[in-house]
C-alpha atoms as a PDB file:
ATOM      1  CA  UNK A   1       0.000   0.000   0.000  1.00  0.00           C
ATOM      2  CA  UNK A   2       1.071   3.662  -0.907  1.00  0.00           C
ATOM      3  CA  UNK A   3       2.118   6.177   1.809  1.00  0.00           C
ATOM      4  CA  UNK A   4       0.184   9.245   1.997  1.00  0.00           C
ATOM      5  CA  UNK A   5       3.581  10.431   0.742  1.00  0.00           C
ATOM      6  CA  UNK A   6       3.576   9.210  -2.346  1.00  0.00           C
ATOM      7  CA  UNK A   7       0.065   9.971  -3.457  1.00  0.00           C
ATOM      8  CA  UNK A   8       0.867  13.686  -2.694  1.00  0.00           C
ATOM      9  CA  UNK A   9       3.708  12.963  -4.748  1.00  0.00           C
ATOM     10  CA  UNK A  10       1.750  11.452  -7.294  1.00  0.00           C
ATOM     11  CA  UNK A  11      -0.796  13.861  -7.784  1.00  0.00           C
ATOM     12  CA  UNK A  12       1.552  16.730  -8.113  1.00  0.00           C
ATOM     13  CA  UNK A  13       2.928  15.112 -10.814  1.00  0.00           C
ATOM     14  CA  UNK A  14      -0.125  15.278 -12.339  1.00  0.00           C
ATOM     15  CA  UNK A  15      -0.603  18.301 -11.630  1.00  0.00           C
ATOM     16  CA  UNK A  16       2.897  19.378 -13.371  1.00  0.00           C
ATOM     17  CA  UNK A  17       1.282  16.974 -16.749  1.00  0.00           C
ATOM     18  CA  UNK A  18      -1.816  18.901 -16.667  1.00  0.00           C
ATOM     19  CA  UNK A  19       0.292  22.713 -17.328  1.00  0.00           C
ATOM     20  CA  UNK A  20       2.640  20.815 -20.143  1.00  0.00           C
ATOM     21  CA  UNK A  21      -0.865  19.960 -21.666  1.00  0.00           C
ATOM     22  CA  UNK A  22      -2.455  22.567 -21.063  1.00  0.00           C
ATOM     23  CA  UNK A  23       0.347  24.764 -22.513  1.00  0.00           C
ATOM     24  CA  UNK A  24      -0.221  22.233 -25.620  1.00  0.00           C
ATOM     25  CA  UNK A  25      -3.841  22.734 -26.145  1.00  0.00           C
ATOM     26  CA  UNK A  26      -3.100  26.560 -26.910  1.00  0.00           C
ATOM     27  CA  UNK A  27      -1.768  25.045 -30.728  1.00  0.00           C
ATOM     28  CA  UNK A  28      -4.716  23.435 -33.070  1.00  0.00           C
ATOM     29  CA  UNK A  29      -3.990  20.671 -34.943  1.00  0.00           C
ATOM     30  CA  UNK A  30      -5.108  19.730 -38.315  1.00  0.00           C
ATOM     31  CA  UNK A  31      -6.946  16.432 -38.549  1.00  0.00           C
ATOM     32  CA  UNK A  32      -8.353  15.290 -42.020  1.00  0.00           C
ATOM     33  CA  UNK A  33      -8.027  19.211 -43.064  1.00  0.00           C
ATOM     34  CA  UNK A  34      -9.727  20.508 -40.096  1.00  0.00           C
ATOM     35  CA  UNK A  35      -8.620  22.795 -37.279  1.00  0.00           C
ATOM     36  CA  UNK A  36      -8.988  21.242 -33.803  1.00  0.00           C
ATOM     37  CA  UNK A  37      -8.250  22.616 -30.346  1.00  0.00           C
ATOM     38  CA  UNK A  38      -7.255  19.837 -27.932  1.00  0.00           C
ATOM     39  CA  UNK A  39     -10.427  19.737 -26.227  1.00  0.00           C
ATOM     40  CA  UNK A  40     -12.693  19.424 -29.125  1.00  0.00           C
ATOM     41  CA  UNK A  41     -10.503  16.215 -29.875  1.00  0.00           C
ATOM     42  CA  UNK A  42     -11.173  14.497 -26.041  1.00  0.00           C
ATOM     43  CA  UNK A  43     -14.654  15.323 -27.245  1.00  0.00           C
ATOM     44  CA  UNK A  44     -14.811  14.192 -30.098  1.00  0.00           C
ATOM     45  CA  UNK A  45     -13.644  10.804 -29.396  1.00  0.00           C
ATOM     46  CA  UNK A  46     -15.790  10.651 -25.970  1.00  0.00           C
ATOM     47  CA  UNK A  47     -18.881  11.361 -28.239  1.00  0.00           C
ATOM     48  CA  UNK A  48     -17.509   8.807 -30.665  1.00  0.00           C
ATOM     49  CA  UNK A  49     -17.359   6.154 -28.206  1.00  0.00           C
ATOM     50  CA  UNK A  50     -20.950   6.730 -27.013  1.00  0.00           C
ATOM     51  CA  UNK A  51     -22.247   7.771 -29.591  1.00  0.00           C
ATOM     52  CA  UNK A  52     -26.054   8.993 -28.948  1.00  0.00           C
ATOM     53  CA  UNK A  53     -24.376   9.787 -25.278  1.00  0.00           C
ATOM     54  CA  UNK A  54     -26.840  13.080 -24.243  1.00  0.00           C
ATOM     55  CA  UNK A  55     -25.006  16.654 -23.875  1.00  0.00           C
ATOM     56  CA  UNK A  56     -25.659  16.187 -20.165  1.00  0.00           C
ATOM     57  CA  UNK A  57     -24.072  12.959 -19.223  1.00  0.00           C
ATOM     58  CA  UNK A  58     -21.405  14.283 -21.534  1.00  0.00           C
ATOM     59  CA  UNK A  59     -20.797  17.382 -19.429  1.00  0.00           C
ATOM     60  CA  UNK A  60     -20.581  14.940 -16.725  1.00  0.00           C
ATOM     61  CA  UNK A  61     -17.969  12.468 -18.065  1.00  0.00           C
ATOM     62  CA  UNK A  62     -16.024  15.155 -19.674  1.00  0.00           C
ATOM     63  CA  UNK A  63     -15.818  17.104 -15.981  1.00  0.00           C
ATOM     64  CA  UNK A  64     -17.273  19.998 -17.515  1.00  0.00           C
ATOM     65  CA  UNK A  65     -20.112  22.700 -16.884  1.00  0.00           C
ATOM     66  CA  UNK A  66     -23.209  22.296 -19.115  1.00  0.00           C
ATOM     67  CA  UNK A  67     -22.403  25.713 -20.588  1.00  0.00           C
ATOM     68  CA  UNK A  68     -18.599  24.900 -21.236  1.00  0.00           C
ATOM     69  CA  UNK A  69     -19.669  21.917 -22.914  1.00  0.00           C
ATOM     70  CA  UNK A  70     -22.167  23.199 -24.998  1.00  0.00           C
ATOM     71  CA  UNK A  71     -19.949  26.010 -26.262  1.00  0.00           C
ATOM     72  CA  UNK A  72     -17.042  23.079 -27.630  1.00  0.00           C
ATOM     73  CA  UNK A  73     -20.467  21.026 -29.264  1.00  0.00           C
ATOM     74  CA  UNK A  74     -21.037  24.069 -31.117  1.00  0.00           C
ATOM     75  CA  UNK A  75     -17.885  24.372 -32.238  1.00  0.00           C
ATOM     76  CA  UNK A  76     -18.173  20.556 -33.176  1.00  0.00           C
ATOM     77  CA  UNK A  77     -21.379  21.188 -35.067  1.00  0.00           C
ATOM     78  CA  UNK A  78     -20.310  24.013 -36.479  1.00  0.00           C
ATOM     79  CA  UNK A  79     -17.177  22.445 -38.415  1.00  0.00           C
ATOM     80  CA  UNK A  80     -19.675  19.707 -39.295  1.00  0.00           C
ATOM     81  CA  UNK A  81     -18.003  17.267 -36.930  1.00  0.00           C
ATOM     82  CA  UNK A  82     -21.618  16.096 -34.314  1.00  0.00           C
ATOM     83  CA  UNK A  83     -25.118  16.715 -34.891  1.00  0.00           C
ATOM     84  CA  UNK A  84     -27.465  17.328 -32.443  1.00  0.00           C
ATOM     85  CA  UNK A  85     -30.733  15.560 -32.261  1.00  0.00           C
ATOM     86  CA  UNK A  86     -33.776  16.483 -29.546  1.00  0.00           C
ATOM     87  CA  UNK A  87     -35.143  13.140 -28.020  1.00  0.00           C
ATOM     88  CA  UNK A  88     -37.902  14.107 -24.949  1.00  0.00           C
ATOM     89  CA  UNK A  89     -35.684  17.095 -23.310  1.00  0.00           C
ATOM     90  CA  UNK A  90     -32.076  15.626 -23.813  1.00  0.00           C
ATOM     91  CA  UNK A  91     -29.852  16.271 -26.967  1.00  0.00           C
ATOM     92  CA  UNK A  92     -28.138  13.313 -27.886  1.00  0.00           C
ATOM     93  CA  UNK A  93     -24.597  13.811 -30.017  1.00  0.00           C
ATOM     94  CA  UNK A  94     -23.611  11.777 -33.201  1.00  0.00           C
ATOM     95  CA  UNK A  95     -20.935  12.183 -34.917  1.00  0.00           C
ATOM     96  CA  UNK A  96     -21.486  12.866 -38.781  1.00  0.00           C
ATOM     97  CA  UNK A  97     -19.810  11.201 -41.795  1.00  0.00           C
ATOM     98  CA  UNK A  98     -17.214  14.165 -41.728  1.00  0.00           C
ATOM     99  CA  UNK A  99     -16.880  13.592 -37.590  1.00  0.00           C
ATOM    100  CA  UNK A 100     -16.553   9.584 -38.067  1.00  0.00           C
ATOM    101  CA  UNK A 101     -13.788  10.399 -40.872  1.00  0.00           C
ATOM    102  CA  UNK A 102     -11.755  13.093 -38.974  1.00  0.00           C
ATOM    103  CA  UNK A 103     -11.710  10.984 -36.042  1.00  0.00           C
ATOM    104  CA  UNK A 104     -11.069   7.778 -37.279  1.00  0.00           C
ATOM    105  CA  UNK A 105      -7.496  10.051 -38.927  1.00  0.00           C
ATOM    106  CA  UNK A 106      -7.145  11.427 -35.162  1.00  0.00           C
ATOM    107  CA  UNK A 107      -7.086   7.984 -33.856  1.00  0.00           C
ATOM    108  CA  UNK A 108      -4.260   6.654 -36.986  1.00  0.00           C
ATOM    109  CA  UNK A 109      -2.110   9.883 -36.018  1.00  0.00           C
ATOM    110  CA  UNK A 110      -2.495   9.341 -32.599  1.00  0.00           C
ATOM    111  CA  UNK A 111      -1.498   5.771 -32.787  1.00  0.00           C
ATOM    112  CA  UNK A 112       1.691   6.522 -34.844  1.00  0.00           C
ATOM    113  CA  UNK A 113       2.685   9.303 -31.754  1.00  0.00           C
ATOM    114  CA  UNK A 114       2.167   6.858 -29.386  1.00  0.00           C
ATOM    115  CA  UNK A 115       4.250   4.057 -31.148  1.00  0.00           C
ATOM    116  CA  UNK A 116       7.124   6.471 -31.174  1.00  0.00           C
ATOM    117  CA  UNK A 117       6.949   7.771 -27.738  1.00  0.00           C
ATOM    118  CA  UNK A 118       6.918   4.408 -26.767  1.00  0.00           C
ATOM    119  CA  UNK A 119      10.062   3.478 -28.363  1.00  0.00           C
ATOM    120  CA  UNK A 120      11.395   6.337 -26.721  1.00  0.00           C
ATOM    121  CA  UNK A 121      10.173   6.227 -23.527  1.00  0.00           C
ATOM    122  CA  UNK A 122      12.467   4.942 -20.597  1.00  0.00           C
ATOM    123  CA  UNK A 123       9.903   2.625 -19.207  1.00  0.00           C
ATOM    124  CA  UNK A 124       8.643  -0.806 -19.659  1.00  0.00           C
ATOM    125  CA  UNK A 125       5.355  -1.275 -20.910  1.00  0.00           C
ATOM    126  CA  UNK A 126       3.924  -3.523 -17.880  1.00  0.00           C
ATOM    127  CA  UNK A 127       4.786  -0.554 -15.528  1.00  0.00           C
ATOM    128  CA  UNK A 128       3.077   2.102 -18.420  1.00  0.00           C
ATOM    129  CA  UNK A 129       0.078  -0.301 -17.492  1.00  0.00           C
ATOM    130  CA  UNK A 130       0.278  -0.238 -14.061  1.00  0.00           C
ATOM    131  CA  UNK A 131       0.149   3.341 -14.120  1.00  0.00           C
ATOM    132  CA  UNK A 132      -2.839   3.245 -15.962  1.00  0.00           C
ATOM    133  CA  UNK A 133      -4.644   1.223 -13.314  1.00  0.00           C
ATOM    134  CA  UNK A 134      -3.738   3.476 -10.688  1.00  0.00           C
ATOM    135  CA  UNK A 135      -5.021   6.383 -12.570  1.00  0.00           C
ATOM    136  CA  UNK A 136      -7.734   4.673 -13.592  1.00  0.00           C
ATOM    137  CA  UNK A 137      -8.658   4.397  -9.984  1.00  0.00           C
ATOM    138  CA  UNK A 138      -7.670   7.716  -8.605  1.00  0.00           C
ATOM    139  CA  UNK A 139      -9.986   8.858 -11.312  1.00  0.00           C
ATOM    140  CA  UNK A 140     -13.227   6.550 -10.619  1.00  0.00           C
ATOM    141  CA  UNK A 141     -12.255   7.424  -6.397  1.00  0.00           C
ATOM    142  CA  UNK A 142     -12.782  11.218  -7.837  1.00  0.00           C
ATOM    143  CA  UNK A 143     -15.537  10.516  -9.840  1.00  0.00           C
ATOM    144  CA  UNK A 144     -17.711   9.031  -7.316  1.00  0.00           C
ATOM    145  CA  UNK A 145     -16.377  11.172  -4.006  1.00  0.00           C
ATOM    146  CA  UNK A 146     -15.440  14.406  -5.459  1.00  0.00           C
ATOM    147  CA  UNK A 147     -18.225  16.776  -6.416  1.00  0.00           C
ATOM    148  CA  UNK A 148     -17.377  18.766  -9.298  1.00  0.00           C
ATOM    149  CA  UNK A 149     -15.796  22.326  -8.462  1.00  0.00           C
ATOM    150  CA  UNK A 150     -15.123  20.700  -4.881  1.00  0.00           C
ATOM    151  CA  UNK A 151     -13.177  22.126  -1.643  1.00  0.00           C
ATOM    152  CA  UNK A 152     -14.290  22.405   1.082  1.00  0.00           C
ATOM    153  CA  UNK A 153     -17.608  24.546   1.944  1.00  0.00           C
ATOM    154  CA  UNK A 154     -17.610  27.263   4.066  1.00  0.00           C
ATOM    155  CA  UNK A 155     -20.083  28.265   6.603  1.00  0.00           C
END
């Protein structure tokens, strides 16, 4: 089991990986001819793995207010990427031909990135997975503990 220690450690880590990719979400990237931020990517592939996934529950996977969520949809629909359809009083997100295109060319550059970091990367792949498990469940612990915007309250 982990010290205390370590997790503190752990998550500042994190926290020093979220600026470097932060700093690299400033810079679009050109998928299939079109101009994507960083976080219309993660959003684009999260609607293209649930596809029919409602704007809400979206919001809520991505960690993301309503309005912040709606604003990168938009952008989506906008560049002809998602379509919105109303069902009841959700608005469920498909991806159109154009989306299923671009991101299926995200996912074949993405692979070839990852195949050379890999072969660069000072670290055995078993421990790369382990890593991924215990994000994984820092991530779920967060998920179902940690309110969104959370802190403590004051009174």
């Amino acid at each position: 089991m982990a010290s205390p220690e370590e997790l503190v450690k752990f998550v500042g880590h994190l926290y020093e990986m979220e600026r470097f990719l932060r700093e690299n979400m400033r810079h679009a990237r050109y998928h299939d001819g079109v101009e994507l931020f960083e976080g219309e990517i993660h959003t684009l592939r999260e609607i293209s793995l649930r596809e029919g996934i409602s704007q809400a529950e979206l919001s809520q996977r991505m960690v993301r207010t309503k309005g912040a969520t709606s604003t990168v949809v938009d952008k989506l629909e906008g560049k002809g990427l998602v379509r919105r359809v109303r069902s009841d009083t959700r608005c469920l997100l498909y991806l159109t031909d154009l989306g299923r295109q671009v991101q299926r060319a995200r996912e074949i550059q993405e692979q070839r990135e990852a195949n050379r970091v890999v072969e660069e990367l000072p670290v055995e792949l078993e421990d790369l997975a382990v890593a991924n498990e215990v994000i994984e469940a820092l991530l779920s612990y967060c998920r179902d503990r940690c309110p969104p915007g959370g802190g403590e309250t004051r009174k």
